[in-house]
C-alpha atoms as a PDB file:
ATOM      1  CA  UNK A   1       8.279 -30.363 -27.401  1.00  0.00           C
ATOM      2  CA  UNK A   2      10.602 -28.610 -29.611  1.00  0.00           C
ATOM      3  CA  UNK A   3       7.821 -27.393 -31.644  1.00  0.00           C
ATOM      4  CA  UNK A   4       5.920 -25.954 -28.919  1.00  0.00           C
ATOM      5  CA  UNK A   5       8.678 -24.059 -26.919  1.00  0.00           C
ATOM      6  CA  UNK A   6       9.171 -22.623 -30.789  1.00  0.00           C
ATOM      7  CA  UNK A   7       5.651 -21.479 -30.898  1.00  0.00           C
ATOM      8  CA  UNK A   8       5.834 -20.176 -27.608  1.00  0.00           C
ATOM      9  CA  UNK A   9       8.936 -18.330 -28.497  1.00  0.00           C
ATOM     10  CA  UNK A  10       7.199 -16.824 -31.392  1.00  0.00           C
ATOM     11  CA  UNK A  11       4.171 -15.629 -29.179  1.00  0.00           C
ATOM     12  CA  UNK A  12       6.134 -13.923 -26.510  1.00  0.00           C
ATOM     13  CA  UNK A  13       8.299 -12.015 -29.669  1.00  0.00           C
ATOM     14  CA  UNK A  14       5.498 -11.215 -31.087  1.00  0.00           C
ATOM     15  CA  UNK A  15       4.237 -10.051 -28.475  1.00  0.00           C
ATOM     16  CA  UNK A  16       7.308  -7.540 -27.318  1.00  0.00           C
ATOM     17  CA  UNK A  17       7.174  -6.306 -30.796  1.00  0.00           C
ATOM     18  CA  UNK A  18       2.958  -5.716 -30.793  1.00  0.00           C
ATOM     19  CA  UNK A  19       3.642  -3.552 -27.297  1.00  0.00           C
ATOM     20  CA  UNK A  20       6.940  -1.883 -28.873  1.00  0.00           C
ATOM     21  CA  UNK A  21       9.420  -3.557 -26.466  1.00  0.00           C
ATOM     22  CA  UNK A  22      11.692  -4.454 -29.617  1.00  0.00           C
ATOM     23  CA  UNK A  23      12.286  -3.928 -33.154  1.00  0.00           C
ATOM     24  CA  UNK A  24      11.111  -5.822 -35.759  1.00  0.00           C
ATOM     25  CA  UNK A  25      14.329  -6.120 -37.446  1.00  0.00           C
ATOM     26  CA  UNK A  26      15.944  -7.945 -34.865  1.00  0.00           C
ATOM     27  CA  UNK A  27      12.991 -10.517 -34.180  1.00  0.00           C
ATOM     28  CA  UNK A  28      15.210 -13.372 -35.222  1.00  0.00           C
ATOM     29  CA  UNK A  29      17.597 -12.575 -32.512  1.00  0.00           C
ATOM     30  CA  UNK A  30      15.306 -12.198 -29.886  1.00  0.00           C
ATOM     31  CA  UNK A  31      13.561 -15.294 -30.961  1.00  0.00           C
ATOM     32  CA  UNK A  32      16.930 -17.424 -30.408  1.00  0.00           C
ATOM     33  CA  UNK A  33      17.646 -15.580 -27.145  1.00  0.00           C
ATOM     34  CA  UNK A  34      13.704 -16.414 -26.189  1.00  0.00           C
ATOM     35  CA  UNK A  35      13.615 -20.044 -26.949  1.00  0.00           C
ATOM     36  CA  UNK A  36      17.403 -20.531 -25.197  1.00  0.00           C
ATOM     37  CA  UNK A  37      15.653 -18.778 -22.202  1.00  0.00           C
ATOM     38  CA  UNK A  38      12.640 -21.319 -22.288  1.00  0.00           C
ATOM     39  CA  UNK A  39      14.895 -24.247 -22.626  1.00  0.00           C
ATOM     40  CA  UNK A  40      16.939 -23.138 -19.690  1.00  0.00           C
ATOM     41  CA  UNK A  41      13.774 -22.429 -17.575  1.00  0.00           C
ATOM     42  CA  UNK A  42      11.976 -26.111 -18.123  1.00  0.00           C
ATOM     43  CA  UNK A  43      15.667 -27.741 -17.605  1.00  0.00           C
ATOM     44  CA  UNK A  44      15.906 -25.714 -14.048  1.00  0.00           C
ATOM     45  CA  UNK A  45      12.402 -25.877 -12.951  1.00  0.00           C
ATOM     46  CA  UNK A  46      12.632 -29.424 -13.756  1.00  0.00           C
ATOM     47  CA  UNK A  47      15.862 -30.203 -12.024  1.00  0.00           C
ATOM     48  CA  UNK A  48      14.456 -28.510  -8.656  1.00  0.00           C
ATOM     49  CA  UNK A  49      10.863 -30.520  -9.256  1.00  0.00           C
ATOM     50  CA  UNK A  50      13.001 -33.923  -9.372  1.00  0.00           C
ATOM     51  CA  UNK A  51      15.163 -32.853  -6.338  1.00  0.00           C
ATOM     52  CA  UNK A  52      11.870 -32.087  -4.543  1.00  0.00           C
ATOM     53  CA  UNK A  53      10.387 -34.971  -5.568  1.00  0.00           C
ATOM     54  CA  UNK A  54      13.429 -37.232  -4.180  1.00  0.00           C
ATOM     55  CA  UNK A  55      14.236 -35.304  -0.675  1.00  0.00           C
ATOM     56  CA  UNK A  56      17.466 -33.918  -2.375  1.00  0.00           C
ATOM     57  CA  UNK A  57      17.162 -30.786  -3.224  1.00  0.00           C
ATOM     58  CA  UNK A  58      19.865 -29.202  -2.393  1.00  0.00           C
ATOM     59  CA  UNK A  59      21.978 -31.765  -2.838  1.00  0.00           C
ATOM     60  CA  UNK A  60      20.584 -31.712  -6.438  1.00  0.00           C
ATOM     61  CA  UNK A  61      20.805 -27.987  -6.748  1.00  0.00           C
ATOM     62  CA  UNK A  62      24.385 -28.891  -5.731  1.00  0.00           C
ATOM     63  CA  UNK A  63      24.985 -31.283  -8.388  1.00  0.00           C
ATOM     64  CA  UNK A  64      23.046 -29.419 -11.541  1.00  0.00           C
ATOM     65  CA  UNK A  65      25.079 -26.127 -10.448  1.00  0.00           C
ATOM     66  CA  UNK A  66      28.355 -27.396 -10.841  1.00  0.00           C
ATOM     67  CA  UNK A  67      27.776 -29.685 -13.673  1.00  0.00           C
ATOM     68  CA  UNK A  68      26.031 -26.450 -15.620  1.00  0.00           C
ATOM     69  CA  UNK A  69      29.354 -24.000 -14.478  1.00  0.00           C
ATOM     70  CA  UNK A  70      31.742 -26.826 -15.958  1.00  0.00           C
ATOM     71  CA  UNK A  71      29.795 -27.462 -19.202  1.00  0.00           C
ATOM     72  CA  UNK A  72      29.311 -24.171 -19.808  1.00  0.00           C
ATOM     73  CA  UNK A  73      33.458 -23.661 -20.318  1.00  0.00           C
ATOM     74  CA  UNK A  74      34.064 -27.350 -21.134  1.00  0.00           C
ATOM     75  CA  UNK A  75      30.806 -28.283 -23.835  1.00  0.00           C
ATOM     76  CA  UNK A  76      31.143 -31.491 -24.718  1.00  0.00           C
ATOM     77  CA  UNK A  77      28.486 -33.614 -26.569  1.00  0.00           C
ATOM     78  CA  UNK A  78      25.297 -31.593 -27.453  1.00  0.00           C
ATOM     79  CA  UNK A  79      21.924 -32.768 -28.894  1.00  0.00           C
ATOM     80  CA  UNK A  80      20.754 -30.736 -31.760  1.00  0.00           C
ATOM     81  CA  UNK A  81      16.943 -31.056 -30.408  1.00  0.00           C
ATOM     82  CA  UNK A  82      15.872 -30.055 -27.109  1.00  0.00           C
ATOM     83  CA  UNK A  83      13.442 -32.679 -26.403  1.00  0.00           C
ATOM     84  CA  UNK A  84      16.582 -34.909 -26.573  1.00  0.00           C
ATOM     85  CA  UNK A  85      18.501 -32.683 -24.316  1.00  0.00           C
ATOM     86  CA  UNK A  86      15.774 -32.882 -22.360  1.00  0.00           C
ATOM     87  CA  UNK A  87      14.861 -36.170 -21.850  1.00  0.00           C
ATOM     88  CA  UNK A  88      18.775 -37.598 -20.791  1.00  0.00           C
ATOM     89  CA  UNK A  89      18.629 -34.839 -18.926  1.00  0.00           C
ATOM     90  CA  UNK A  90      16.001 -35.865 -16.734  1.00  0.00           C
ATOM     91  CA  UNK A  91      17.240 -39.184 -16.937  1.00  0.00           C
ATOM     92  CA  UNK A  92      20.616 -38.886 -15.577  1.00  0.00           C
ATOM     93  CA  UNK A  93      19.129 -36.341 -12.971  1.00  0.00           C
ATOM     94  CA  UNK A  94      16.844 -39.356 -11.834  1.00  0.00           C
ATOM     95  CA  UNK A  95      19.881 -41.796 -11.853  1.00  0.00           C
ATOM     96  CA  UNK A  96      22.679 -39.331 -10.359  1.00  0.00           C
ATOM     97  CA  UNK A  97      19.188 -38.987  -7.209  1.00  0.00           C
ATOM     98  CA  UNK A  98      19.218 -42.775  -6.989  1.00  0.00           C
ATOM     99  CA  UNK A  99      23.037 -43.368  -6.959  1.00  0.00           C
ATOM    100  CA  UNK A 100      23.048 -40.602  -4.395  1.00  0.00           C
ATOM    101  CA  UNK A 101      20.396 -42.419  -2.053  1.00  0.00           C
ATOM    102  CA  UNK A 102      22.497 -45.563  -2.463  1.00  0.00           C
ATOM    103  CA  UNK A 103      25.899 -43.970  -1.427  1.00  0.00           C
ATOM    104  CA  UNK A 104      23.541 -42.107   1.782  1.00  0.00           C
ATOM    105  CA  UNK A 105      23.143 -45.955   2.898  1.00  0.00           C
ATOM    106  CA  UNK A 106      26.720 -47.245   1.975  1.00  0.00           C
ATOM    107  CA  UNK A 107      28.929 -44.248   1.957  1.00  0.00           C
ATOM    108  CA  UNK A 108      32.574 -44.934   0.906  1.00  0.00           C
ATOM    109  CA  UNK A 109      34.941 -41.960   0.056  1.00  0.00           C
ATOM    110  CA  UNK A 110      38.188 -44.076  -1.840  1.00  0.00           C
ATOM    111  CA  UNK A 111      36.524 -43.767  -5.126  1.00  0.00           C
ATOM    112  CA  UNK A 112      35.829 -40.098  -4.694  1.00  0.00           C
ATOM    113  CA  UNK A 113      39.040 -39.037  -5.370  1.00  0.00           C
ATOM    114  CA  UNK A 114      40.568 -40.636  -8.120  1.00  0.00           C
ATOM    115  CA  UNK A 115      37.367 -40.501  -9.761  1.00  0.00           C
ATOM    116  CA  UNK A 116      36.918 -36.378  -9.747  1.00  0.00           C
ATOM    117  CA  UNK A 117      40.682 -36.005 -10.228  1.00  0.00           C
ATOM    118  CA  UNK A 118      41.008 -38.204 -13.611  1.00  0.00           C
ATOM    119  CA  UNK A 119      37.591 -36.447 -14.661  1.00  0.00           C
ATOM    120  CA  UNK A 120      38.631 -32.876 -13.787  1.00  0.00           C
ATOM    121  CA  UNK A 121      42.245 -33.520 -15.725  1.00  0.00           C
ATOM    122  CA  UNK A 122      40.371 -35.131 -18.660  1.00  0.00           C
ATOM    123  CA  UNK A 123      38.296 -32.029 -18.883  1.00  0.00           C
ATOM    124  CA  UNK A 124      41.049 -29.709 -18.753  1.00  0.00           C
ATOM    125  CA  UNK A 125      43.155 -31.844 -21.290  1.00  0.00           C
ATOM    126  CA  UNK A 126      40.355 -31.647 -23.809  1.00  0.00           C
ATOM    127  CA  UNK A 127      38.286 -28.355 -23.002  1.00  0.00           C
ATOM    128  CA  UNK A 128      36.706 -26.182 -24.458  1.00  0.00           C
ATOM    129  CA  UNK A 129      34.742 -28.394 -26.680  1.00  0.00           C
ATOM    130  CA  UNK A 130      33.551 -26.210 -29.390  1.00  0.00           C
ATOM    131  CA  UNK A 131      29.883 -27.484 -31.498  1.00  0.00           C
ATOM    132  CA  UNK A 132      28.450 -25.794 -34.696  1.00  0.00           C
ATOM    133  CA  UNK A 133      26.533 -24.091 -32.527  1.00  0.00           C
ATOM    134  CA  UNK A 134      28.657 -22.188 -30.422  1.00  0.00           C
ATOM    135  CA  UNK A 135      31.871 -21.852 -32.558  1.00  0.00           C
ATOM    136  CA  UNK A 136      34.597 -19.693 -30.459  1.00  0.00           C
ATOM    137  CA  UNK A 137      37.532 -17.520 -31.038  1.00  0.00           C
ATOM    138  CA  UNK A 138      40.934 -18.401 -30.148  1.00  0.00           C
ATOM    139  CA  UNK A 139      41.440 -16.000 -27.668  1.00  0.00           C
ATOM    140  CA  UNK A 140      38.259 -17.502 -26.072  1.00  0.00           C
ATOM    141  CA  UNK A 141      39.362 -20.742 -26.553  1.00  0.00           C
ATOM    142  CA  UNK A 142      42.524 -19.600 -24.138  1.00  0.00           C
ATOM    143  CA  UNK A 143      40.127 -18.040 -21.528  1.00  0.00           C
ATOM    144  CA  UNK A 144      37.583 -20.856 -21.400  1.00  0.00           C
ATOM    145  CA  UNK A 145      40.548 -23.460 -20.708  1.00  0.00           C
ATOM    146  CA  UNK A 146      41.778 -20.859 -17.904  1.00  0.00           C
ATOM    147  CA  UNK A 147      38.563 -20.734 -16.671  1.00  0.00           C
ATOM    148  CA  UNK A 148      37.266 -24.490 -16.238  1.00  0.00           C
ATOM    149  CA  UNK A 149      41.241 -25.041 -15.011  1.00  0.00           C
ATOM    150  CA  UNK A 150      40.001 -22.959 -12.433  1.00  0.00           C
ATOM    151  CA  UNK A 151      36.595 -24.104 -12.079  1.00  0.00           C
ATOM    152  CA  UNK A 152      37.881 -27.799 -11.641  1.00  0.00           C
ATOM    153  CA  UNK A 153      40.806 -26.985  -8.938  1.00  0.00           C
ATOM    154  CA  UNK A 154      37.982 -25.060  -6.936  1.00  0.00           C
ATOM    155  CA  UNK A 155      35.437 -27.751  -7.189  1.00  0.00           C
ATOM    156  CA  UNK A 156      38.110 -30.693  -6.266  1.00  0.00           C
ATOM    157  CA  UNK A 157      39.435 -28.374  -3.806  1.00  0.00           C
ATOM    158  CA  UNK A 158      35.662 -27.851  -2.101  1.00  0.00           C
ATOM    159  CA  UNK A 159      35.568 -31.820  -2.653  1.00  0.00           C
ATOM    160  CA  UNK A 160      38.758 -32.243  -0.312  1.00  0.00           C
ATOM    161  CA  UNK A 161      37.068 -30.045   2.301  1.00  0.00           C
ATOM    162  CA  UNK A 162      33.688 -32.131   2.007  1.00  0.00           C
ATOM    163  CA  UNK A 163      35.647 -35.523   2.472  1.00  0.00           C
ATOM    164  CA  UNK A 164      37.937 -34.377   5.853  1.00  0.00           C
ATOM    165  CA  UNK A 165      34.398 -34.043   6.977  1.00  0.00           C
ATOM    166  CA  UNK A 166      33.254 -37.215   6.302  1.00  0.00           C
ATOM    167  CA  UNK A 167      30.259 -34.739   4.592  1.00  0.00           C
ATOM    168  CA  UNK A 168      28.548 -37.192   1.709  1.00  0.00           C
ATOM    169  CA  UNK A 169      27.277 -34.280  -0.409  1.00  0.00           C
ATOM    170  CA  UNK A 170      30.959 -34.187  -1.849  1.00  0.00           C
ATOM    171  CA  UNK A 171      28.959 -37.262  -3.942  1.00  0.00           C
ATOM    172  CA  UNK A 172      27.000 -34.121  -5.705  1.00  0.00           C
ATOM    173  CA  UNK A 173      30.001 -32.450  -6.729  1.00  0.00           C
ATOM    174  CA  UNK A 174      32.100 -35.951  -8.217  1.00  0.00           C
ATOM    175  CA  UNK A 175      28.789 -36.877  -9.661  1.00  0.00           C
ATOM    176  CA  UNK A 176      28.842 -33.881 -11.558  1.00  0.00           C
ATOM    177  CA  UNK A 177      32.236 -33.430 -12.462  1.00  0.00           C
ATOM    178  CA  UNK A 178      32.449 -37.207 -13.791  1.00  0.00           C
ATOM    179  CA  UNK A 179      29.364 -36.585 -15.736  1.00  0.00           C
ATOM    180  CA  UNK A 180      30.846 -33.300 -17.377  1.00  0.00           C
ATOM    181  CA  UNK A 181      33.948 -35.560 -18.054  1.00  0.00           C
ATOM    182  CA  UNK A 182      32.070 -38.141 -19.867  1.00  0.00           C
ATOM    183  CA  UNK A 183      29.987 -35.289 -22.238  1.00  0.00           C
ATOM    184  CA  UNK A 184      33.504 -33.957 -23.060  1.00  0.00           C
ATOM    185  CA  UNK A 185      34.648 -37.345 -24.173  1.00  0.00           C
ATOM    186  CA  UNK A 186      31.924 -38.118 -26.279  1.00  0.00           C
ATOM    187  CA  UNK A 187      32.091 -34.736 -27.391  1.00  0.00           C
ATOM    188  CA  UNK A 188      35.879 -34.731 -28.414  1.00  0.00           C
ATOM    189  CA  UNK A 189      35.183 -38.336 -30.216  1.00  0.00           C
ATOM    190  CA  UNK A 190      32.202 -37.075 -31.924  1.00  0.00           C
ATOM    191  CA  UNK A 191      34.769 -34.027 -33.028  1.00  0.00           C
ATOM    192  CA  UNK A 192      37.545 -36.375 -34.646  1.00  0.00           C
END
């Protein structure tokens, strides 16, 4: 799969440089940003295909939009191939779908919050998680631990709200936010 979104990438380059859309020079850099634009394309498309496909879309959509606004200030533990990525991705998306169908039948709150709570303070204890692919300053360093502090009081916050109304799609945001704690784990272990 890797090799074929890489082909693909090289096509639709080629192609903007053929029709004079970009310089030649800088084909390497549009051939990153293209195959990061692929990636992120089969991951969503996916993710809204298996939320279809299970009568949970939005609560999916839910769930794969706050997991992606955490790990994008958090990282955590990355794959170096996409068809990796891929794969677990699709995997815990199935899983999170199925645990979600379970808690519709037997719905029970007192886990909730302890559960988001400990994962939201572990990911502000140990974020941002930096990789060797995405290496950041220290001043970003300071604003991406502002900005998933903020991220996680919101999303705990919205999580409060969901539970005083006995609303079960608060399960989409824990989910998510328990999930993102776990990849920053891993990721901070992996680190040491």
């Amino acid at each position: 799969m890797d090799k074929v979104i890489e082909l693909l990438s090289n096509k639709l380059v080629d192609c903007y440089i053929n029709h004079g859309f970009i310089d030649e020079t800088k084909k390497n850099v549009y051939r990153y940003g293209t195959t990061v634009a692929v990636q992120s394309i089969i991951n969503v498309v996916s993710t809204l295909i298996i939320g279809l496909a299970f009568g949970l879309f939005f609560e999916n959509l839910c769930f794969f939009l706050v997991f992606r606004l955490i790990r994008k200030y958090s990282g955590g533990l990355h794959s170096e191939k996409f068809v990796i990525c891929f794969s677990f991705s699709v995997i815990l998306n199935t899983l999170f779908l199925v645990a979600y169908k379970l808690f519709i039948i037997y719905p029970n709150f007192i886990f909730i919050i302890p559960t988001e709570l400990v994962s939201c303070i572990i990911i502000v204890l140990l974020s941002p998680i930096t990789n060797t692919n995405k290496k950041i300053s220290n001043k970003e360093f300071m604003v991406y631990k502002i900005v998933v502090a903020l991220i996680c009081a919101i999303v705990f916050s919205c999580s409060m709200i969901l539970i005083c109304q006995n609303n079960i799609l608060v399960y989409s945001f824990c989910m998510a936010v328990l999930l993102d704690g776990i990849f920053v784990v891993l990721g901070y272990l992996k680190s040491l």
